[in-house]
N, C-alpha and C. Protein backbone atom coordinates (compact mmCIF):
# COMPACT_ATOMS: atom_id res chain seq x y z
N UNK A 1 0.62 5.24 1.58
CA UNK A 1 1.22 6.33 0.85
C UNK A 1 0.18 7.40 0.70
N UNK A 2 0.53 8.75 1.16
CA UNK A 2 -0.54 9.90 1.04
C UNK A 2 0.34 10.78 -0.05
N UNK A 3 -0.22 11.26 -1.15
CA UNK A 3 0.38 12.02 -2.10
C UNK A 3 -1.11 13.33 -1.80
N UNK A 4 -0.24 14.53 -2.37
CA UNK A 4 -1.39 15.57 -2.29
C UNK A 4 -1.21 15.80 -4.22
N UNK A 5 -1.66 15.01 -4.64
CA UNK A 5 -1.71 15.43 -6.16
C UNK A 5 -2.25 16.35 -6.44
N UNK A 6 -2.75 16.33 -7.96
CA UNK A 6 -3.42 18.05 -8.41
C UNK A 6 -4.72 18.09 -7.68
N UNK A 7 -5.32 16.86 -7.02
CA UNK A 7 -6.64 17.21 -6.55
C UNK A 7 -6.40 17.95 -4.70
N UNK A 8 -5.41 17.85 -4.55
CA UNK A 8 -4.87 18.07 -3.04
C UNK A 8 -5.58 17.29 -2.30
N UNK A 9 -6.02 16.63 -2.68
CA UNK A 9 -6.89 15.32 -1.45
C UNK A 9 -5.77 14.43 -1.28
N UNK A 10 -6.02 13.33 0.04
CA UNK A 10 -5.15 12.44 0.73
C UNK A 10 -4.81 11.21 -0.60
N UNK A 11 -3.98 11.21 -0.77
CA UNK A 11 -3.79 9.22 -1.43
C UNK A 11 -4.15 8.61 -0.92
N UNK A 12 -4.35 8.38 0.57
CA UNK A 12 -4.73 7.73 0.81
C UNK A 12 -6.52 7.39 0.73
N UNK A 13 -6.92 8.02 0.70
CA UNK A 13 -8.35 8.30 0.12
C UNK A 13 -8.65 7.77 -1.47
N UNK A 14 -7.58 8.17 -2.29
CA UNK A 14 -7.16 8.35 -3.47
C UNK A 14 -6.91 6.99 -3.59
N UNK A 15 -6.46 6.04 -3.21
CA UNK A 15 -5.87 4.82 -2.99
C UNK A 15 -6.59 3.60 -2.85
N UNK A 16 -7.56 3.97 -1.56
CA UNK A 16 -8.29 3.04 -0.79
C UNK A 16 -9.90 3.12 -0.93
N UNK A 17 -10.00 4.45 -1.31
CA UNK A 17 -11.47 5.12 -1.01
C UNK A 17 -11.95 5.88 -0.11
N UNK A 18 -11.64 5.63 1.23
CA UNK A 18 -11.98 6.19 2.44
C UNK A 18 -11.75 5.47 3.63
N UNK A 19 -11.86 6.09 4.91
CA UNK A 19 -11.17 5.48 5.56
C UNK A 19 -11.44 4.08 6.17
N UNK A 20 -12.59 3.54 5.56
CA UNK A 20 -13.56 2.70 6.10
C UNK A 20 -12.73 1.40 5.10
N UNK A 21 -12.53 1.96 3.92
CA UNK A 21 -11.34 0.49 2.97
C UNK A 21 -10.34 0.97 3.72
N UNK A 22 -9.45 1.89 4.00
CA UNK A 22 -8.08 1.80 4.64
C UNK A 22 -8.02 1.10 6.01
N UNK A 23 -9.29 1.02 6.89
CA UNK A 23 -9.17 0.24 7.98
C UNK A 23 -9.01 -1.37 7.83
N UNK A 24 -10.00 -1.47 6.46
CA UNK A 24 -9.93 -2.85 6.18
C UNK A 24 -8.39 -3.24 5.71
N UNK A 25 -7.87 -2.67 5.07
CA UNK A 25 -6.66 -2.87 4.51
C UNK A 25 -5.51 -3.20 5.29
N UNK A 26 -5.48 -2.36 6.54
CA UNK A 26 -4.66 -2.48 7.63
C UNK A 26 -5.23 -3.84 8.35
N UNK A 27 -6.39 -3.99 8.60
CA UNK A 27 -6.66 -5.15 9.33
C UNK A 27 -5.94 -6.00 8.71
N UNK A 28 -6.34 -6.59 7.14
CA UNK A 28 -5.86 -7.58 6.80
C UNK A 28 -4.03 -7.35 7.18
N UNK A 29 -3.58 -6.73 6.90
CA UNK A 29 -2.19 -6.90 7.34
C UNK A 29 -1.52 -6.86 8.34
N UNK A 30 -2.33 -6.10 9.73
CA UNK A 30 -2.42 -6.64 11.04
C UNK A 30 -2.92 -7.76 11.91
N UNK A 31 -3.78 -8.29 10.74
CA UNK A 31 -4.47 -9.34 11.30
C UNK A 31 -3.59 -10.81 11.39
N UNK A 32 -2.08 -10.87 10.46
CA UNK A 32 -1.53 -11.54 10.32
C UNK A 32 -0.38 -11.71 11.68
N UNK A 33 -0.33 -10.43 12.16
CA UNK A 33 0.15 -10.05 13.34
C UNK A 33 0.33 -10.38 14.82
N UNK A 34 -1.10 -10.03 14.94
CA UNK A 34 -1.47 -10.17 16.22
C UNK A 34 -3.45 -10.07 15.56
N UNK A 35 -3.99 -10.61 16.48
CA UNK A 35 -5.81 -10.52 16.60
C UNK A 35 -6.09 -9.80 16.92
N UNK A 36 -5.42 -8.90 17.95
CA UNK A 36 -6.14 -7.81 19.09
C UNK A 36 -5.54 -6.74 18.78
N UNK A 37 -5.29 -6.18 17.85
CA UNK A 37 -4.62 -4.69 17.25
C UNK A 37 -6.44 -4.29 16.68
N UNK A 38 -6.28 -3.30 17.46
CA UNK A 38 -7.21 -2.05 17.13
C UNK A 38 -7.46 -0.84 16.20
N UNK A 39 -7.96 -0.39 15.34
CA UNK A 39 -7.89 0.91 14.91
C UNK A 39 -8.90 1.82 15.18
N UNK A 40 -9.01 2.52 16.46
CA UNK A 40 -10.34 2.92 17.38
C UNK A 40 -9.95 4.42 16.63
N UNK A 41 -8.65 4.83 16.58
CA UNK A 41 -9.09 6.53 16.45
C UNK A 41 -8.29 6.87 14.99
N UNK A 42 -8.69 7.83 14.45
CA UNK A 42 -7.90 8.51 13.05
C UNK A 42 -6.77 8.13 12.87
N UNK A 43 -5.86 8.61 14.29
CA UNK A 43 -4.14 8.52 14.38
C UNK A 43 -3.56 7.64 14.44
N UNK A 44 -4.34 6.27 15.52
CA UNK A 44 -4.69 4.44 15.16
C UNK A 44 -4.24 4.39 13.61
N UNK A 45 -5.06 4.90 13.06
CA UNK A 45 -5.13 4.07 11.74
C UNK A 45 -3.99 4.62 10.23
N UNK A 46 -3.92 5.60 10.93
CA UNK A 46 -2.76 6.18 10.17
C UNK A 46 -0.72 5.73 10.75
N UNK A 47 -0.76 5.44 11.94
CA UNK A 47 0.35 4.76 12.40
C UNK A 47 -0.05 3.84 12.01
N UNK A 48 -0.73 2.40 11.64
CA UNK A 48 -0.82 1.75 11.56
C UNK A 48 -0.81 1.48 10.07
N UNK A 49 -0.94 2.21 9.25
CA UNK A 49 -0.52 2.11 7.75
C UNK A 49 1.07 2.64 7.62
N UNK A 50 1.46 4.02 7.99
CA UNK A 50 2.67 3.81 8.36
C UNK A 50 3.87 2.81 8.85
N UNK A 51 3.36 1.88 9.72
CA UNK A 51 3.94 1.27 10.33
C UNK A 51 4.47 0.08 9.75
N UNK A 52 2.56 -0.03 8.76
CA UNK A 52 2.73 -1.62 7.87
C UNK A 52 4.05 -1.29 6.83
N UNK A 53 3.58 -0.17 6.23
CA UNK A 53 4.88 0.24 4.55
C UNK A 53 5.84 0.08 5.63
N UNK A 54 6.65 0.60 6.78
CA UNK A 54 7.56 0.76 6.90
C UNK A 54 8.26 -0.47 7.08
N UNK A 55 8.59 -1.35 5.96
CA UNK A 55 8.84 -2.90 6.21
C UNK A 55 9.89 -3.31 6.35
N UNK A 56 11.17 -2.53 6.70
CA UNK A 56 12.18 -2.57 7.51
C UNK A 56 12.21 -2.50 9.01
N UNK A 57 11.42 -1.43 9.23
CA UNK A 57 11.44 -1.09 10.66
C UNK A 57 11.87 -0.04 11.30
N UNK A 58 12.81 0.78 10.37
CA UNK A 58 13.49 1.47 10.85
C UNK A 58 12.66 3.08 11.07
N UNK A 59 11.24 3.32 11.24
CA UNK A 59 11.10 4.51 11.47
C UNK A 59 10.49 5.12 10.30
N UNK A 60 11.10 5.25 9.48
CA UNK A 60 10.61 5.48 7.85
C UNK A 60 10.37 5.41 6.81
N UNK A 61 10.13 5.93 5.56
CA UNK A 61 9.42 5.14 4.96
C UNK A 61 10.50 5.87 3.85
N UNK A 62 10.94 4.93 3.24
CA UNK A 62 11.90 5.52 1.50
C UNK A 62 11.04 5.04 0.70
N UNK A 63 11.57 5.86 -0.70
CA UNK A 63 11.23 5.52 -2.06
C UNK A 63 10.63 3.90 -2.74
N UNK A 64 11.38 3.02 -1.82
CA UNK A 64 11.14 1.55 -2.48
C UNK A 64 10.05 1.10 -1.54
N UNK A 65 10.16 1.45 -0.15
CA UNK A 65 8.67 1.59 0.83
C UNK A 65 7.23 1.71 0.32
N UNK A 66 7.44 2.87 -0.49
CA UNK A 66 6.56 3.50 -0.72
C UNK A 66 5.95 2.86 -2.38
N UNK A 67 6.61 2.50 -2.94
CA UNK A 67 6.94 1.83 -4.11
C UNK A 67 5.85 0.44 -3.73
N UNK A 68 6.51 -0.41 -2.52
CA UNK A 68 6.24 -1.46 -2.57
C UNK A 68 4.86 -1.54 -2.12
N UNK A 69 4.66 -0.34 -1.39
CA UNK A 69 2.93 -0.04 -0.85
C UNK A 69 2.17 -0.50 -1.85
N UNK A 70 2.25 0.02 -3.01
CA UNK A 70 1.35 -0.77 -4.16
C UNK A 70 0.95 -1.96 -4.47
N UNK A 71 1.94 -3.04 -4.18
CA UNK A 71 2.05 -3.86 -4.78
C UNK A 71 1.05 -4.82 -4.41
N UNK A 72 -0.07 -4.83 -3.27
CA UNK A 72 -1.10 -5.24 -3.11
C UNK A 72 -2.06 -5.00 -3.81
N UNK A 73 -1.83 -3.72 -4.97
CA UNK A 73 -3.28 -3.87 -5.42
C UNK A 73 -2.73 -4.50 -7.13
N UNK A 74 -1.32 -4.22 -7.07
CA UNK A 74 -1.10 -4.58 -8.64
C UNK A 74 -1.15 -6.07 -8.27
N UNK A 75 -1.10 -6.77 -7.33
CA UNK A 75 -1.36 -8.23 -7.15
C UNK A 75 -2.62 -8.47 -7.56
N UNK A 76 -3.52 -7.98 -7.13
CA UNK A 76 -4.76 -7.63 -7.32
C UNK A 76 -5.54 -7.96 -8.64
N UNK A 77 -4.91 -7.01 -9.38
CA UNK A 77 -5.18 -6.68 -10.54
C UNK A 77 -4.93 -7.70 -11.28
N UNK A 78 -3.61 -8.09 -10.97
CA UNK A 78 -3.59 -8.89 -11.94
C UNK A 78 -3.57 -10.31 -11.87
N UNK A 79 -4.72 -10.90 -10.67
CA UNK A 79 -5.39 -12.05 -10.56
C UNK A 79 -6.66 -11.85 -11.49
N UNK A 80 -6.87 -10.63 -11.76
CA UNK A 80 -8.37 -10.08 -12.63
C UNK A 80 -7.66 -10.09 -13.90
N UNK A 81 -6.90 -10.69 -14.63
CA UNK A 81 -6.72 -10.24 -15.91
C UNK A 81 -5.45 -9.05 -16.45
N UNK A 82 -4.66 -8.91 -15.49
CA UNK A 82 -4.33 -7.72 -15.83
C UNK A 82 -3.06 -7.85 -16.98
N UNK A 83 -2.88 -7.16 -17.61
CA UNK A 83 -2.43 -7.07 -18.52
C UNK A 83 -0.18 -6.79 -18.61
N UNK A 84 0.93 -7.03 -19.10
CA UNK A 84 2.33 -6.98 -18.81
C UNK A 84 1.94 -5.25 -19.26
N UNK A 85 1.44 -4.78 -20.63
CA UNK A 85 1.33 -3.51 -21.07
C UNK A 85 0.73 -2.54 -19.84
N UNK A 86 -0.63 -2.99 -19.10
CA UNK A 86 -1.15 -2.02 -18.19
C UNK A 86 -0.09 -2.02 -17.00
N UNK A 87 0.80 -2.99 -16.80
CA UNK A 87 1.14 -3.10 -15.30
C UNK A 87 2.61 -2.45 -15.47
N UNK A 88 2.78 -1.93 -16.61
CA UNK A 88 4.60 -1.05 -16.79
C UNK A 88 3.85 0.42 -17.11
N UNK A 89 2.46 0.29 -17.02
CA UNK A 89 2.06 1.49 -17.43
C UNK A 89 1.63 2.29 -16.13
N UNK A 90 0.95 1.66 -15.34
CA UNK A 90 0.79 1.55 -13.50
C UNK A 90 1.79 1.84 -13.09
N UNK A 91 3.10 0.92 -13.39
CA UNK A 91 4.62 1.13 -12.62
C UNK A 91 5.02 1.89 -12.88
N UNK A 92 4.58 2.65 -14.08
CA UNK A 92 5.74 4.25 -14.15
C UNK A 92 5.17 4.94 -13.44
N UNK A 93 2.86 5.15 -13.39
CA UNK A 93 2.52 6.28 -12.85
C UNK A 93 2.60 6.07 -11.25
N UNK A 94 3.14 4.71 -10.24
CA UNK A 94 3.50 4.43 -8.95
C UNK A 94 4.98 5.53 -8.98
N UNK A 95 5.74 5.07 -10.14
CA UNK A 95 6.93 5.80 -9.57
C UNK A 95 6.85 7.18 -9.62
N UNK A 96 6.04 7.60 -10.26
CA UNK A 96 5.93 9.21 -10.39
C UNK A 96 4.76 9.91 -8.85
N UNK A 97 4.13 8.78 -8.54
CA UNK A 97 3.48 9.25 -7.18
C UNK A 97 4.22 9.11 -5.95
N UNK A 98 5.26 8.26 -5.79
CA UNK A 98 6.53 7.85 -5.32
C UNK A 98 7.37 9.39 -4.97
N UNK A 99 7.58 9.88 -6.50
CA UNK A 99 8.62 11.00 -6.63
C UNK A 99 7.59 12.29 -5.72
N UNK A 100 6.66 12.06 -6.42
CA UNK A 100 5.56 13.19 -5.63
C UNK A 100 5.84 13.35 -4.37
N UNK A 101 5.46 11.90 -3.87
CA UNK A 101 5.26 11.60 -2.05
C UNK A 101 6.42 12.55 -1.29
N UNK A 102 7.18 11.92 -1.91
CA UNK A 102 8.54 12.34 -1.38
C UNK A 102 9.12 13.74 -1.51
N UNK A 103 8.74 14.59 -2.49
CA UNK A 103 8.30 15.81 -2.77
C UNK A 103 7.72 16.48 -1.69
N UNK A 104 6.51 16.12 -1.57
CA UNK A 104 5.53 16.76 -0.92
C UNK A 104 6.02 16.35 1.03
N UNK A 105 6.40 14.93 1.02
CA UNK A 105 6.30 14.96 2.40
C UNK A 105 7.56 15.10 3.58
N UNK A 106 8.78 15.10 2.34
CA UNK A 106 10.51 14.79 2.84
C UNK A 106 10.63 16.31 2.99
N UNK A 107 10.45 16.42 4.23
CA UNK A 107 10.70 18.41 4.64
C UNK A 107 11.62 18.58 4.69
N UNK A 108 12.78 17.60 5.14
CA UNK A 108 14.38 17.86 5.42
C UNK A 108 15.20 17.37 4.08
N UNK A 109 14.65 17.07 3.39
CA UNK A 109 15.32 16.53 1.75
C UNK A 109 15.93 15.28 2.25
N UNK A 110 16.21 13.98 3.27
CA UNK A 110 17.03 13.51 3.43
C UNK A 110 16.51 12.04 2.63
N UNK A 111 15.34 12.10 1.47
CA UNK A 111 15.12 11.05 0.95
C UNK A 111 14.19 9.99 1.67
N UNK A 112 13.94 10.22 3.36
CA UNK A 112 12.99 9.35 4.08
C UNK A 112 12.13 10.14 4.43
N UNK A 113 10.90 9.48 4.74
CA UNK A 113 9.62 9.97 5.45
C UNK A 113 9.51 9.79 6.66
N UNK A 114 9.74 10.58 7.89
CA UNK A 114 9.44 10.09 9.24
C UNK A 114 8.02 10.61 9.32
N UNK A 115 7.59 9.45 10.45
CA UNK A 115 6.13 9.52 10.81
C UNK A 115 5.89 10.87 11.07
N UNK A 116 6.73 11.81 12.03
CA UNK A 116 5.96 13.26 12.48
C UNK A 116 5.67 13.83 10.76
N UNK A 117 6.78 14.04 9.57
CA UNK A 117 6.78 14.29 8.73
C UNK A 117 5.79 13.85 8.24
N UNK A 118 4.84 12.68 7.75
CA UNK A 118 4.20 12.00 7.49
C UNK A 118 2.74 12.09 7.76
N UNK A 119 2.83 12.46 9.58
CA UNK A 119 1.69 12.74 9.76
C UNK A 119 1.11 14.33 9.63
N UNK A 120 2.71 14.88 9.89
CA UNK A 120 1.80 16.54 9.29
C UNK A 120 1.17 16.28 7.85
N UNK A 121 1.86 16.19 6.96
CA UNK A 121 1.38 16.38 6.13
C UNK A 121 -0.20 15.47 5.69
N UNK A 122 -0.05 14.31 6.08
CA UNK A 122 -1.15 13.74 6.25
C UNK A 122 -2.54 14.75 6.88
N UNK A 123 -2.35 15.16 7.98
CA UNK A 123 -2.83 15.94 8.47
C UNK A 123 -3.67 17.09 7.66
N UNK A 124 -2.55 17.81 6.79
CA UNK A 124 -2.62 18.97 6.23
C UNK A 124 -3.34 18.77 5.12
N UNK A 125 -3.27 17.55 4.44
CA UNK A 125 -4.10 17.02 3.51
C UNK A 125 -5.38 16.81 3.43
N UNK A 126 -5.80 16.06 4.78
CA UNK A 126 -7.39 15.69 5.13
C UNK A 126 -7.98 16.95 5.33
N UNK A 127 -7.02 17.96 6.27
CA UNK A 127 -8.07 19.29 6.69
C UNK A 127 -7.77 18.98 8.30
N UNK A 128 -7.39 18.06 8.62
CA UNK A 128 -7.61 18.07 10.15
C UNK A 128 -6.32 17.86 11.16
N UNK A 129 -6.27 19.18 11.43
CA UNK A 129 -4.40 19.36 11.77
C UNK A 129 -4.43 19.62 13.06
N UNK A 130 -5.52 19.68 14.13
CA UNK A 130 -5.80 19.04 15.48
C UNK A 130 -6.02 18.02 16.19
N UNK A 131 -5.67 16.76 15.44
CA UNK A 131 -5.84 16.06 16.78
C UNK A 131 -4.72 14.79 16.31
């Protein structure tokens, strides 16, 4: 999930840290896959997070997609302790980055994210809208 919040930086950055945790992140969930999936270039690794949320299959990514993207780290969390109060407090500010996403990245209003959609804006976010 890439949101351009008030900082206009990537979510995904925002999310993971950089792209060096987002590669790891994808591995682990490609790694379940197949062994020999690669993430050699930028666009690698951004279809490849795309691809993981899109857990239907169908191309894009909706509201509950994007929703459910989280739910690896609220798993996370709350093997560390986490709290029923912090994790409805997390789940509202997921759904409000949710509403964002979809804001910012649904150009045609039709409620889904297609990858070209996805990756412009992705794109437009990092700074790097060539390659």
């Amino acid at each position: 999930v890439v949101s351009t919040q008030s900082t206009g930086s990537s979510g995904i950055n925002a999310e993971y840290g950089d792209d060096e945790h987002m590669k790891q992140h994808l591995q682990e969930h490609l790694a379940e896959m197949a062994d020999d999936i690669k993430l050699d270039t930028e666009d690698d690794v951004y279809f490849g997070y795309f691809n993981v949320h899109d857990t239907n299959k169908d191309g894009f990514m909706d509201g509950l997609e994007l929703l459910t993207s989280f739910g690896d780290h609220r798993a996370k969390k709350m093997e560390e302790g986490y709290s029923d109060e912090q994790y409805e407090k997390d789940l509202q500010t997921y759904v409000d980055i949710v509403d964002l996403t979809l804001k910012d990245f649904d150009k045609n209003n039709d409620g889904l994210i297609s990858f070209t959609e996805y990756i412009g804006q992705v794109k437009k976010a990092t700074g790097n809208q060539n390659s």
